[in-house]
PDB file of N, CA and C in Angstrom:
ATOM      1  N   UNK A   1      43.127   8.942  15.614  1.00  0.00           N
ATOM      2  CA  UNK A   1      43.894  10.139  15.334  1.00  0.00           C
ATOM      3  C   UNK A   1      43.057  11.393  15.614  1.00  0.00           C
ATOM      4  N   UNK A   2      41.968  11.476  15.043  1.00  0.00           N
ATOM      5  CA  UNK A   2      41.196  12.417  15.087  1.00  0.00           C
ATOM      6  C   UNK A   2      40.233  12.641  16.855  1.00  0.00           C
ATOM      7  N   UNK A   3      40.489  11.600  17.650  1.00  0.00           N
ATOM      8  CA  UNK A   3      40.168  11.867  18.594  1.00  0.00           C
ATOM      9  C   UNK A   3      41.226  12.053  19.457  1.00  0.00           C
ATOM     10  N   UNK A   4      42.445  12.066  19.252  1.00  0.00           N
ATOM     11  CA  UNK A   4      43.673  12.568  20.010  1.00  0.00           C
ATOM     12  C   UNK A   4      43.633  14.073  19.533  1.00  0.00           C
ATOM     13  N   UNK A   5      43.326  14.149  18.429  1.00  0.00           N
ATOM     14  CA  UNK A   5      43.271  15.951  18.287  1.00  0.00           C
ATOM     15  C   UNK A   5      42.263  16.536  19.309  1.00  0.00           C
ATOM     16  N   UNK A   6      41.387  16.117  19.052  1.00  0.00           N
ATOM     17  CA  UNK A   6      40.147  16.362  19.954  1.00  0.00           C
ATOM     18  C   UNK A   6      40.563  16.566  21.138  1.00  0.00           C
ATOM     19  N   UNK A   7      40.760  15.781  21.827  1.00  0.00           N
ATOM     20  CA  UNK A   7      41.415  15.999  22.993  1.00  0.00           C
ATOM     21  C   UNK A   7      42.454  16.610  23.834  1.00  0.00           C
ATOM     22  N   UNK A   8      43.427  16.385  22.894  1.00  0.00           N
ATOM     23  CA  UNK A   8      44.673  17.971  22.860  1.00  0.00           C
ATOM     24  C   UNK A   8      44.035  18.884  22.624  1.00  0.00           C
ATOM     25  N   UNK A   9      42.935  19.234  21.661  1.00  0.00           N
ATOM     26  CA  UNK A   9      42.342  20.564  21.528  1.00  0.00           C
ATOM     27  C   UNK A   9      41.617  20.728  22.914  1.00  0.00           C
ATOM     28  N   UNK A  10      40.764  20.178  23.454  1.00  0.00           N
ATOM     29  CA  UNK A  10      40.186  20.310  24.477  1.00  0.00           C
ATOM     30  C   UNK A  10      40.926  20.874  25.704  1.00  0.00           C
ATOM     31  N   UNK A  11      42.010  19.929  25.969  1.00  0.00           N
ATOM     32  CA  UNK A  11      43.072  20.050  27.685  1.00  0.00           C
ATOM     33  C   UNK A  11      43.768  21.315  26.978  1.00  0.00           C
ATOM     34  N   UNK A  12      43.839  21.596  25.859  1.00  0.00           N
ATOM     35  CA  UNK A  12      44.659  23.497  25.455  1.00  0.00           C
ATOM     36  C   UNK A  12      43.798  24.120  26.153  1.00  0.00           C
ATOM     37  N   UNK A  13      41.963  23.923  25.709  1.00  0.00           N
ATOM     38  CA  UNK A  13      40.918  25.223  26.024  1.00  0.00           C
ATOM     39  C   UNK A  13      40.985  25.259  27.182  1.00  0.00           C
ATOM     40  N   UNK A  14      41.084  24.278  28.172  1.00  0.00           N
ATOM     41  CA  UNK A  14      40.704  23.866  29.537  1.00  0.00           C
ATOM     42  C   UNK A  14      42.032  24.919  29.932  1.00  0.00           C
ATOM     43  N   UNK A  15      43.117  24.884  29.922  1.00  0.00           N
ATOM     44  CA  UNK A  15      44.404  25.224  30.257  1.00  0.00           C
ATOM     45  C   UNK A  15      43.995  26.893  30.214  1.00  0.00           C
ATOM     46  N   UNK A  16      43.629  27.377  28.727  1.00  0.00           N
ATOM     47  CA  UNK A  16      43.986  28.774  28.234  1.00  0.00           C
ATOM     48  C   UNK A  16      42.345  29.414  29.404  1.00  0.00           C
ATOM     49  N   UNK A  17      41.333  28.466  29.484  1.00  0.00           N
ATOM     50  CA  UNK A  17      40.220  29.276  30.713  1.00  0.00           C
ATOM     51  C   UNK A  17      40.977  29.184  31.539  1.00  0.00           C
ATOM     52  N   UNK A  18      41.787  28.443  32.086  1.00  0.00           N
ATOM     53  CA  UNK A  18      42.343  28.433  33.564  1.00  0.00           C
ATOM     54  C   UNK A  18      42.861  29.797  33.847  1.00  0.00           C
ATOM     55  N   UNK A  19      44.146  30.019  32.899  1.00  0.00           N
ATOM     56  CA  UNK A  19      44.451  31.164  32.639  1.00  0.00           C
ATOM     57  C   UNK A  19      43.719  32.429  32.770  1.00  0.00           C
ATOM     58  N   UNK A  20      42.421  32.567  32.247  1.00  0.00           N
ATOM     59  CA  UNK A  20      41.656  33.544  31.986  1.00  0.00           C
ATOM     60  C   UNK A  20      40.908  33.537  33.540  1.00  0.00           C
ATOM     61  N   UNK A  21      40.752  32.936  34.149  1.00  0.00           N
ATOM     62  CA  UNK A  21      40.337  32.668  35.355  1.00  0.00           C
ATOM     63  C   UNK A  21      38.872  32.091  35.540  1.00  0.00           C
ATOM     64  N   UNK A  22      38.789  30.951  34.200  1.00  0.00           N
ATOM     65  CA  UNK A  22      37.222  30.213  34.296  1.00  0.00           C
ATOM     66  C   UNK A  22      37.766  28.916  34.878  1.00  0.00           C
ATOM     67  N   UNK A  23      37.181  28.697  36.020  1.00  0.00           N
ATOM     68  CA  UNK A  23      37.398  27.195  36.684  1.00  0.00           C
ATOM     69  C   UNK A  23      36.498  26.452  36.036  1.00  0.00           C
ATOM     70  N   UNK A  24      36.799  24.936  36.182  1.00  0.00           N
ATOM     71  CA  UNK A  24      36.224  23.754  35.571  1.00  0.00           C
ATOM     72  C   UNK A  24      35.184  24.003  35.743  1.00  0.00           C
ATOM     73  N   UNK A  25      35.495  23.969  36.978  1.00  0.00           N
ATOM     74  CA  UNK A  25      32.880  24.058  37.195  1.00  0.00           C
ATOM     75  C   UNK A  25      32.714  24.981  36.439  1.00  0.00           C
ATOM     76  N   UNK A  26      32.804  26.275  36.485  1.00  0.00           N
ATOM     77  CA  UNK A  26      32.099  27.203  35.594  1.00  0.00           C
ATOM     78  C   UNK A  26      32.289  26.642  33.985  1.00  0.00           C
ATOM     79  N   UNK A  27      32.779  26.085  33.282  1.00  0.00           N
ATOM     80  CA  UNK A  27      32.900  25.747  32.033  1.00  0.00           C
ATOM     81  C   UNK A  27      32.056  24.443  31.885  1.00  0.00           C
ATOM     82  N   UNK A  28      31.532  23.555  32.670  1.00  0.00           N
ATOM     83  CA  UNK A  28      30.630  22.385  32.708  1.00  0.00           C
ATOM     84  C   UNK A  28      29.711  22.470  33.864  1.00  0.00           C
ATOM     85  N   UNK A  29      29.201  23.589  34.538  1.00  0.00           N
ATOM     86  CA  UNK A  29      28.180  23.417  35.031  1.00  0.00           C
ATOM     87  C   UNK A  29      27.422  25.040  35.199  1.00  0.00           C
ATOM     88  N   UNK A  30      27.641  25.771  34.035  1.00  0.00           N
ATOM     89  CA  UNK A  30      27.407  27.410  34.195  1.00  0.00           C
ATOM     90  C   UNK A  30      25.241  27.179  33.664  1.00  0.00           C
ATOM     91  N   UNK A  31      24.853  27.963  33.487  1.00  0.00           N
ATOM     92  CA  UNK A  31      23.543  28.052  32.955  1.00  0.00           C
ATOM     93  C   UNK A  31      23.458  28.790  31.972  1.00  0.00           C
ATOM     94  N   UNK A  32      22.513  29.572  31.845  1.00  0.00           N
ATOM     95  CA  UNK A  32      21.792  30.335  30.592  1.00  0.00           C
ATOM     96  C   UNK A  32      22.991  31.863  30.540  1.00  0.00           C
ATOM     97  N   UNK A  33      23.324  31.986  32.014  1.00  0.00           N
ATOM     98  CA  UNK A  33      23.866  33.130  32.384  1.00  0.00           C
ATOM     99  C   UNK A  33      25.667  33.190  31.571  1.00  0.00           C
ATOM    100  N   UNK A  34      26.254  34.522  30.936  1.00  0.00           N
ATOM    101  CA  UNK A  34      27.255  34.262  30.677  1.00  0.00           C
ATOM    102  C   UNK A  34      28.304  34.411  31.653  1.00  0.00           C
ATOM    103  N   UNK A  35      29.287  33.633  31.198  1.00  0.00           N
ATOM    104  CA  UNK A  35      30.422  33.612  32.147  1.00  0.00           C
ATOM    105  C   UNK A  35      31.080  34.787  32.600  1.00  0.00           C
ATOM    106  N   UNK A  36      31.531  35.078  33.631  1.00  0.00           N
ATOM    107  CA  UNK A  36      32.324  35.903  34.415  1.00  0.00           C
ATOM    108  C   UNK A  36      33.801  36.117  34.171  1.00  0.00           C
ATOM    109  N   UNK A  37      34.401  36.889  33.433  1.00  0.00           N
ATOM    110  CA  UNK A  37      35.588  36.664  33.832  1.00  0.00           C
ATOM    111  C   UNK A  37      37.041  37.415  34.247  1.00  0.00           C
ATOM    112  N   UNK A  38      38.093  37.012  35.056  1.00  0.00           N
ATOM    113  CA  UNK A  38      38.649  38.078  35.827  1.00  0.00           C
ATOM    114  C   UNK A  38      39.164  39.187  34.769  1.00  0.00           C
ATOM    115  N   UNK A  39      39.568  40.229  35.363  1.00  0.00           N
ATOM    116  CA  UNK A  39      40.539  41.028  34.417  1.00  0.00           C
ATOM    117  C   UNK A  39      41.446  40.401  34.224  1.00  0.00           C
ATOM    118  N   UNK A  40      42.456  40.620  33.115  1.00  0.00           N
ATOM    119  CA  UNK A  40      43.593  40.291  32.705  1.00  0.00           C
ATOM    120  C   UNK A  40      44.340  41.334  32.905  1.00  0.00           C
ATOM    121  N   UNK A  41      45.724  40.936  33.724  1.00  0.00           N
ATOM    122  CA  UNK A  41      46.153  42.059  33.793  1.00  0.00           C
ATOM    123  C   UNK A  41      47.440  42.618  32.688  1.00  0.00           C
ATOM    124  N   UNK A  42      47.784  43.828  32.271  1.00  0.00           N
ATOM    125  CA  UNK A  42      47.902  44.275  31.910  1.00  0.00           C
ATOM    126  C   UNK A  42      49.388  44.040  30.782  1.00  0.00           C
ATOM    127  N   UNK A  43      50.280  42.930  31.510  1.00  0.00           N
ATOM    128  CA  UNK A  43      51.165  42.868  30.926  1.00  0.00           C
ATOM    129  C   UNK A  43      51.010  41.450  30.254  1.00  0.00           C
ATOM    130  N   UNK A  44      49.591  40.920  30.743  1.00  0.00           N
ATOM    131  CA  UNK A  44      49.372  39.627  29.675  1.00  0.00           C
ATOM    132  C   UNK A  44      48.570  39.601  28.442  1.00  0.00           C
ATOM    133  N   UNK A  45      49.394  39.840  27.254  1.00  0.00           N
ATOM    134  CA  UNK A  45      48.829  40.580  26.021  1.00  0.00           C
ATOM    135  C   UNK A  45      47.921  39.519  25.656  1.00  0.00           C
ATOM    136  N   UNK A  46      47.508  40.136  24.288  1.00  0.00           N
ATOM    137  CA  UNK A  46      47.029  38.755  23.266  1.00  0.00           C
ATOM    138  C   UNK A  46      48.082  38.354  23.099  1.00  0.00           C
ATOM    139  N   UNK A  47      47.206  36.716  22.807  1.00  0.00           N
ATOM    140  CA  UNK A  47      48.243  35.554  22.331  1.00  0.00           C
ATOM    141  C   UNK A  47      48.976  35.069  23.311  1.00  0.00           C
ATOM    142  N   UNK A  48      48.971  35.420  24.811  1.00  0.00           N
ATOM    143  CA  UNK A  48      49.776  35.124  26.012  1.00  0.00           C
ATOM    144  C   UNK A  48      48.855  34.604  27.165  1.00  0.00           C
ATOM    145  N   UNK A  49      49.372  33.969  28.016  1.00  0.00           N
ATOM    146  CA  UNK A  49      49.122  33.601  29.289  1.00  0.00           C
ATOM    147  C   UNK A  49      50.060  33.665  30.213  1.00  0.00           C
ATOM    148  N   UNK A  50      49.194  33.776  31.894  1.00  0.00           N
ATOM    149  CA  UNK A  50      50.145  33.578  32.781  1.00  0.00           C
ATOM    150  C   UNK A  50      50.410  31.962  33.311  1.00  0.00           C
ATOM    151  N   UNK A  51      51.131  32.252  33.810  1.00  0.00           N
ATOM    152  CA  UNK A  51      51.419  30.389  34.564  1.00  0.00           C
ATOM    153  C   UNK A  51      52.412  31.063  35.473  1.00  0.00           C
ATOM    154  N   UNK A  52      52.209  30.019  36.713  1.00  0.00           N
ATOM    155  CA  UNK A  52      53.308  30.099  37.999  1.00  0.00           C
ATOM    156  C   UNK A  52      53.604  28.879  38.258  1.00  0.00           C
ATOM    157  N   UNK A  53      55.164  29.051  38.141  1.00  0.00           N
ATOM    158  CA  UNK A  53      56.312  27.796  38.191  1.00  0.00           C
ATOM    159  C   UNK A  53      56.241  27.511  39.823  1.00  0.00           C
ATOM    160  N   UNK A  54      55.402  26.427  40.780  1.00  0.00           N
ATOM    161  CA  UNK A  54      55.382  26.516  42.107  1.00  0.00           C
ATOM    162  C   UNK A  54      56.114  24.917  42.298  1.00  0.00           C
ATOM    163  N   UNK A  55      56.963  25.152  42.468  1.00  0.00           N
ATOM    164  CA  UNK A  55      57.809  23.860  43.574  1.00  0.00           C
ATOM    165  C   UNK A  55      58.548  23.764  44.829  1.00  0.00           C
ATOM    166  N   UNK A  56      58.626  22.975  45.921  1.00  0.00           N
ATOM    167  CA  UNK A  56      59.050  22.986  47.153  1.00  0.00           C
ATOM    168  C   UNK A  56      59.125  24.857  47.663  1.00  0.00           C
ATOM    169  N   UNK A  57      58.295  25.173  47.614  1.00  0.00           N
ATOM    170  CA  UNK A  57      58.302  26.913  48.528  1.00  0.00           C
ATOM    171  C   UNK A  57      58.569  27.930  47.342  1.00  0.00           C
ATOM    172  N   UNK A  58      58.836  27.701  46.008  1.00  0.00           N
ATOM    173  CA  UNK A  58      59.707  28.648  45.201  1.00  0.00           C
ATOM    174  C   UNK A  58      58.183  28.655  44.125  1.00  0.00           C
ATOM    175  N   UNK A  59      58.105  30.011  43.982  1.00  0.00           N
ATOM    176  CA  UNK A  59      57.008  30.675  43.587  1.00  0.00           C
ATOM    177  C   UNK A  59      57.399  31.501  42.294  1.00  0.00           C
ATOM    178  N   UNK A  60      56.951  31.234  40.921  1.00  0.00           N
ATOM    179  CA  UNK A  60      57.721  32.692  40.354  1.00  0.00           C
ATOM    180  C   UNK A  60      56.542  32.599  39.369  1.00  0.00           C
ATOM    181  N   UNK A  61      55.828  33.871  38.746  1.00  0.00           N
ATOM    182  CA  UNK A  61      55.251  34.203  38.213  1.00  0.00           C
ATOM    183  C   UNK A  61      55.971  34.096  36.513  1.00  0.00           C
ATOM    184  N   UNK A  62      54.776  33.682  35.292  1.00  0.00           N
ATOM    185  CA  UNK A  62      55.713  34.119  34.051  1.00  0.00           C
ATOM    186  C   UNK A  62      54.769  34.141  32.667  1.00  0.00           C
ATOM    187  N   UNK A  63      54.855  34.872  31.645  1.00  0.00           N
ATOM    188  CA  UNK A  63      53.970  35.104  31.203  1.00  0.00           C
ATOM    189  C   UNK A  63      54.412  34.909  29.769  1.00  0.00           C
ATOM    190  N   UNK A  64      53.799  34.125  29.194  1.00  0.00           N
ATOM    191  CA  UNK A  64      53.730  32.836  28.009  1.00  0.00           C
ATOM    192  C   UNK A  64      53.328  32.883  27.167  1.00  0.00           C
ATOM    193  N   UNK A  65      53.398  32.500  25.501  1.00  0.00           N
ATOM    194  CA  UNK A  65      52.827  32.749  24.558  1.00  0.00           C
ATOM    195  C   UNK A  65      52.219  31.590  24.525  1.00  0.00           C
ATOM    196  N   UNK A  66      50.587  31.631  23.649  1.00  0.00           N
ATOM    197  CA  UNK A  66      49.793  30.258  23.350  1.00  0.00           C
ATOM    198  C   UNK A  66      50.708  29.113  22.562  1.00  0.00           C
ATOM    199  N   UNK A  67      51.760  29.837  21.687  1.00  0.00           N
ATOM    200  CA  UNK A  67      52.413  28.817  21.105  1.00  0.00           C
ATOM    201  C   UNK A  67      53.038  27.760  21.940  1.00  0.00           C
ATOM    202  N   UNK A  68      53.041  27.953  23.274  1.00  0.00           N
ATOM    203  CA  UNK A  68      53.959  27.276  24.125  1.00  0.00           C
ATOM    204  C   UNK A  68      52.958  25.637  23.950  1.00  0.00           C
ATOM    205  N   UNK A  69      51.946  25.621  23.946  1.00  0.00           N
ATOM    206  CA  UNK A  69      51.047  24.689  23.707  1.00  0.00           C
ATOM    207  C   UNK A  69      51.257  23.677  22.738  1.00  0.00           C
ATOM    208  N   UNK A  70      52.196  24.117  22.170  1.00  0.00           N
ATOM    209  CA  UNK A  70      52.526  22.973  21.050  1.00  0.00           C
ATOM    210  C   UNK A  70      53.682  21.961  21.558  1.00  0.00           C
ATOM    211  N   UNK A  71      54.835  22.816  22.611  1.00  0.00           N
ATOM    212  CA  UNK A  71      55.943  22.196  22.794  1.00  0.00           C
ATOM    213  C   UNK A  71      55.808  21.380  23.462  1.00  0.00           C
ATOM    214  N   UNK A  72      55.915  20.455  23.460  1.00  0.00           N
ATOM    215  CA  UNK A  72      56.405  18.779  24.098  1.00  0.00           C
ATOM    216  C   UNK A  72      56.643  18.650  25.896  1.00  0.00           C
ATOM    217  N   UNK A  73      57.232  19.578  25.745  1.00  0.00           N
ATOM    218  CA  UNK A  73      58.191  19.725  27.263  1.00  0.00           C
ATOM    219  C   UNK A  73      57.209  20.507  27.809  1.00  0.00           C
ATOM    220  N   UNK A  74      56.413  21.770  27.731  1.00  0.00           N
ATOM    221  CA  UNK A  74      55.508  22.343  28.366  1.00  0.00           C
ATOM    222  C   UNK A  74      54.564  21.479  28.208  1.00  0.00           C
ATOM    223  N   UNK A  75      54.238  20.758  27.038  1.00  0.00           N
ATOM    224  CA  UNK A  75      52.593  20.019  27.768  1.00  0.00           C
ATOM    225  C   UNK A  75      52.857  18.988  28.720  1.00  0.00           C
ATOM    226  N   UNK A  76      54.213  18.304  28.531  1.00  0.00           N
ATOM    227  CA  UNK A  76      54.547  17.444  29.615  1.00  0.00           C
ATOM    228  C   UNK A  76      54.145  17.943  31.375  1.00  0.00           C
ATOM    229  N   UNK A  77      54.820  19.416  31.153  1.00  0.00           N
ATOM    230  CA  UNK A  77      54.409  20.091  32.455  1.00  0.00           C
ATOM    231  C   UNK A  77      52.872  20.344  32.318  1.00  0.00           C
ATOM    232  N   UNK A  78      51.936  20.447  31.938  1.00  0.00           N
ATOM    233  CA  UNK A  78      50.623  20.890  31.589  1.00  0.00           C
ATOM    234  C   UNK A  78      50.056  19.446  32.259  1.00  0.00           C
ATOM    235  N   UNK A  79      50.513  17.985  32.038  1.00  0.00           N
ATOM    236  CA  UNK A  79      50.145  17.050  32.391  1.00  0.00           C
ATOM    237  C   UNK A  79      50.437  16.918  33.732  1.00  0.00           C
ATOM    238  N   UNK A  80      51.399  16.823  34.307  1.00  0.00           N
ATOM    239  CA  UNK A  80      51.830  16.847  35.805  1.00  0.00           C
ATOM    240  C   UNK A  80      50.967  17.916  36.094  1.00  0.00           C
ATOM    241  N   UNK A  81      50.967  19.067  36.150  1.00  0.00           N
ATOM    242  CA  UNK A  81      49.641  20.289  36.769  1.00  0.00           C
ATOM    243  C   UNK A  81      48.122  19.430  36.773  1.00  0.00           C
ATOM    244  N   UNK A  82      48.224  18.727  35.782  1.00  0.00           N
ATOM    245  CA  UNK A  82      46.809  18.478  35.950  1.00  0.00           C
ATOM    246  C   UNK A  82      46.530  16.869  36.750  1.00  0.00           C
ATOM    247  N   UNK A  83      47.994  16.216  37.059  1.00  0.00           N
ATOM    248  CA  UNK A  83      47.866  15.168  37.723  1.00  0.00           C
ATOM    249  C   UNK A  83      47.935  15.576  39.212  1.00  0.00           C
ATOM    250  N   UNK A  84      48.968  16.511  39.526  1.00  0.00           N
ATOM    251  CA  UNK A  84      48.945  17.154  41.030  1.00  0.00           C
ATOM    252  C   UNK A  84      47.854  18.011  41.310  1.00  0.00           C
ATOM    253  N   UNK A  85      47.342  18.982  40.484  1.00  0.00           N
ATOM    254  CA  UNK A  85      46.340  20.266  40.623  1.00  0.00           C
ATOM    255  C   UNK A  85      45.090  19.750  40.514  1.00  0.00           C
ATOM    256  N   UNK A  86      44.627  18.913  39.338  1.00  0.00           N
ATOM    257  CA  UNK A  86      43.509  18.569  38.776  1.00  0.00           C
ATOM    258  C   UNK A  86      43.002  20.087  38.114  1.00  0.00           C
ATOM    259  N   UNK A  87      41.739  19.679  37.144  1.00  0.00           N
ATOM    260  CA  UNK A  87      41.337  20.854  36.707  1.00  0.00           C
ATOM    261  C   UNK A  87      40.735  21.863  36.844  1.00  0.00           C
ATOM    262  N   UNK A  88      40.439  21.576  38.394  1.00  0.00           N
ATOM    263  CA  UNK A  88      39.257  22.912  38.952  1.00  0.00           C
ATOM    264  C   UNK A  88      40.732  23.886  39.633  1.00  0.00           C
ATOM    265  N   UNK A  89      41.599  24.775  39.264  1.00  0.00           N
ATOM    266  CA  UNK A  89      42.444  25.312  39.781  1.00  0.00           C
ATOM    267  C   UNK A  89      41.669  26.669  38.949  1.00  0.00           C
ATOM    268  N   UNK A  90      41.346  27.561  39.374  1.00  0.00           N
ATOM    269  CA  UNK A  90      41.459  28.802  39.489  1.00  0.00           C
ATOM    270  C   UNK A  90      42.071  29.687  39.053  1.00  0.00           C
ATOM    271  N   UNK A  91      41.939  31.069  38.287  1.00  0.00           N
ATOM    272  CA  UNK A  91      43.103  32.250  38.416  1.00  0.00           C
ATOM    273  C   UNK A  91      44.189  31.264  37.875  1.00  0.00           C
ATOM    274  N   UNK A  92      45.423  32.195  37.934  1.00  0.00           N
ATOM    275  CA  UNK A  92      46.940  31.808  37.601  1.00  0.00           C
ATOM    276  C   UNK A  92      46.760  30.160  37.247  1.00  0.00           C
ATOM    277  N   UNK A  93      47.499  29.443  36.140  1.00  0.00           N
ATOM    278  CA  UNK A  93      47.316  28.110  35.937  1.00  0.00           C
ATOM    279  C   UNK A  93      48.615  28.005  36.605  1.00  0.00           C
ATOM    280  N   UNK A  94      48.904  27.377  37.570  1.00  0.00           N
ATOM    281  CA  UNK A  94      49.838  26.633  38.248  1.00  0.00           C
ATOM    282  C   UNK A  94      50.625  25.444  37.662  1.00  0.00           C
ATOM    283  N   UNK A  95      52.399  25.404  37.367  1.00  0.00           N
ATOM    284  CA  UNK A  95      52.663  24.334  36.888  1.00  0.00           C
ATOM    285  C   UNK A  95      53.465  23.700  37.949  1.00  0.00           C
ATOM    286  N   UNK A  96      53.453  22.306  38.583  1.00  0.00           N
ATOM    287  CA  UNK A  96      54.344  21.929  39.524  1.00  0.00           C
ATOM    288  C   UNK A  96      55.957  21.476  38.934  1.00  0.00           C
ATOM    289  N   UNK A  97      57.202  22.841  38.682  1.00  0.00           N
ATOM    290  CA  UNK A  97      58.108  22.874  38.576  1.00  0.00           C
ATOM    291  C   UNK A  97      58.582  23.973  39.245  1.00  0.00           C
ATOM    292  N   UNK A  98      60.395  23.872  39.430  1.00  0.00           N
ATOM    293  CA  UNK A  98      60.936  25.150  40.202  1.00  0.00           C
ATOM    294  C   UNK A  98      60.952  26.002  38.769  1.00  0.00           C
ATOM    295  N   UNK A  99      60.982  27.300  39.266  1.00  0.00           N
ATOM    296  CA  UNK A  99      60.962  28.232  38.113  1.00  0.00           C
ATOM    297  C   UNK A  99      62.089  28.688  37.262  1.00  0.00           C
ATOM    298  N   UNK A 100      63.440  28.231  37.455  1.00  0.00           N
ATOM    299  CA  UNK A 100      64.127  27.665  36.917  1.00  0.00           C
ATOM    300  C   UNK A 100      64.105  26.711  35.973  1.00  0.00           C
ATOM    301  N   UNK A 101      63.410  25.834  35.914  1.00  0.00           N
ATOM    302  CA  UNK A 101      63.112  24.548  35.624  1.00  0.00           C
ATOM    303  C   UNK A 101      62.063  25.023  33.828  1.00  0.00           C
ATOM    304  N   UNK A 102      61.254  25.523  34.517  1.00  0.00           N
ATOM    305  CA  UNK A 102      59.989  26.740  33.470  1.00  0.00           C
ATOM    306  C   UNK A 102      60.445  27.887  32.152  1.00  0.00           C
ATOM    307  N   UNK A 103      61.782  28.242  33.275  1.00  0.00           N
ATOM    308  CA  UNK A 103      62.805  29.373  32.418  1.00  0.00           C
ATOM    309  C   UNK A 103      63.566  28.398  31.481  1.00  0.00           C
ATOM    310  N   UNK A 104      64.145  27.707  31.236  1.00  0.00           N
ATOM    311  CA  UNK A 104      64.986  27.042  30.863  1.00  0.00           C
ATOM    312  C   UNK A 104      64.141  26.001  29.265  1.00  0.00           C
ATOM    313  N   UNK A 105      62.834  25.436  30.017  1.00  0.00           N
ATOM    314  CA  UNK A 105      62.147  25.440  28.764  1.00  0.00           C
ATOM    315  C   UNK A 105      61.887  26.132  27.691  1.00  0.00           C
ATOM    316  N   UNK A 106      61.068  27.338  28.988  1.00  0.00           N
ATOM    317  CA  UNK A 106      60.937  28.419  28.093  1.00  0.00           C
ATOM    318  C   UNK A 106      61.678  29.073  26.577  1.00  0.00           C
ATOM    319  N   UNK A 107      62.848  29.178  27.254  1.00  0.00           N
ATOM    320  CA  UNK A 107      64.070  29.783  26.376  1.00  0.00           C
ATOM    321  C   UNK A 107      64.065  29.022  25.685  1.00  0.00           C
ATOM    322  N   UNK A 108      64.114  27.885  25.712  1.00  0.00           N
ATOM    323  CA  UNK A 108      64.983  26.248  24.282  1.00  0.00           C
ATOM    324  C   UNK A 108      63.887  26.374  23.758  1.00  0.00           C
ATOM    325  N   UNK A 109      62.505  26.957  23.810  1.00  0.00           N
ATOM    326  CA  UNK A 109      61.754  26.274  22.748  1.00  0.00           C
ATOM    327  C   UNK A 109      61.764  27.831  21.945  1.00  0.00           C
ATOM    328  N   UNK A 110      62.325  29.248  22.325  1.00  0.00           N
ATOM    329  CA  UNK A 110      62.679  30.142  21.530  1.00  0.00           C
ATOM    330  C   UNK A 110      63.525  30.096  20.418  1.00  0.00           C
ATOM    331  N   UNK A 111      64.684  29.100  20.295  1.00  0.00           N
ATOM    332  CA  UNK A 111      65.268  29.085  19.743  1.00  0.00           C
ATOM    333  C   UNK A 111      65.134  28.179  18.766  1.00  0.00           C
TER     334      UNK A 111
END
């Protein structure tokens, strides 16, 4: 039990640097030196992240609260990203769905 937390806690941190724009390597192979990291831009507050809904050509940008991390259906997508993407992805965390698909979660887990 306690190592399934562990580990959900872990693939969250991994997810929320992605976001912030620390790639894998830099989080397991940095040195003495501190990390670098991009600006955030402006409409991604605290408590939020970006993610881009990318499937067959359809691109849409969208910007997320950490709570989304709990819901079922987004980590499901969090798992597919990391089975298609793997974890050295860069900048924007990429989820492989149409953005439709992203919106529609999104919303049901508002309510």
């Amino acid at each position: 039990m306690l190592r399934l937390f562990i580990k959900k806690l872990q693939r969250g941190l991994l997810f929320l640097a992605a976001a912030r724009g620390i790639s894998y390597h830099d989080l397991h192979h940095h040195e003495d030196n501190e990390l670098e990291v991009s600006t955030v831009p402006d409409d991604v507050k605290e408590g939020h992240f970006a993610v881009f809904a990318v499937k067959d050509g359809e691109r849409e940008r969208f910007v997320v609260k950490l709570e989304c991390l709990n819901s079922p259906a987004f980590l499901r997508l969090l798992e597919h990203a990391e089975e298609e993407f793997g974890f050295e992805q860069t900048g924007v965390l990429g989820v492989p769905c149409r953005p439709e698909e992203l919106h529609k979660i999104l919303t049901s887990e508002r309510r």
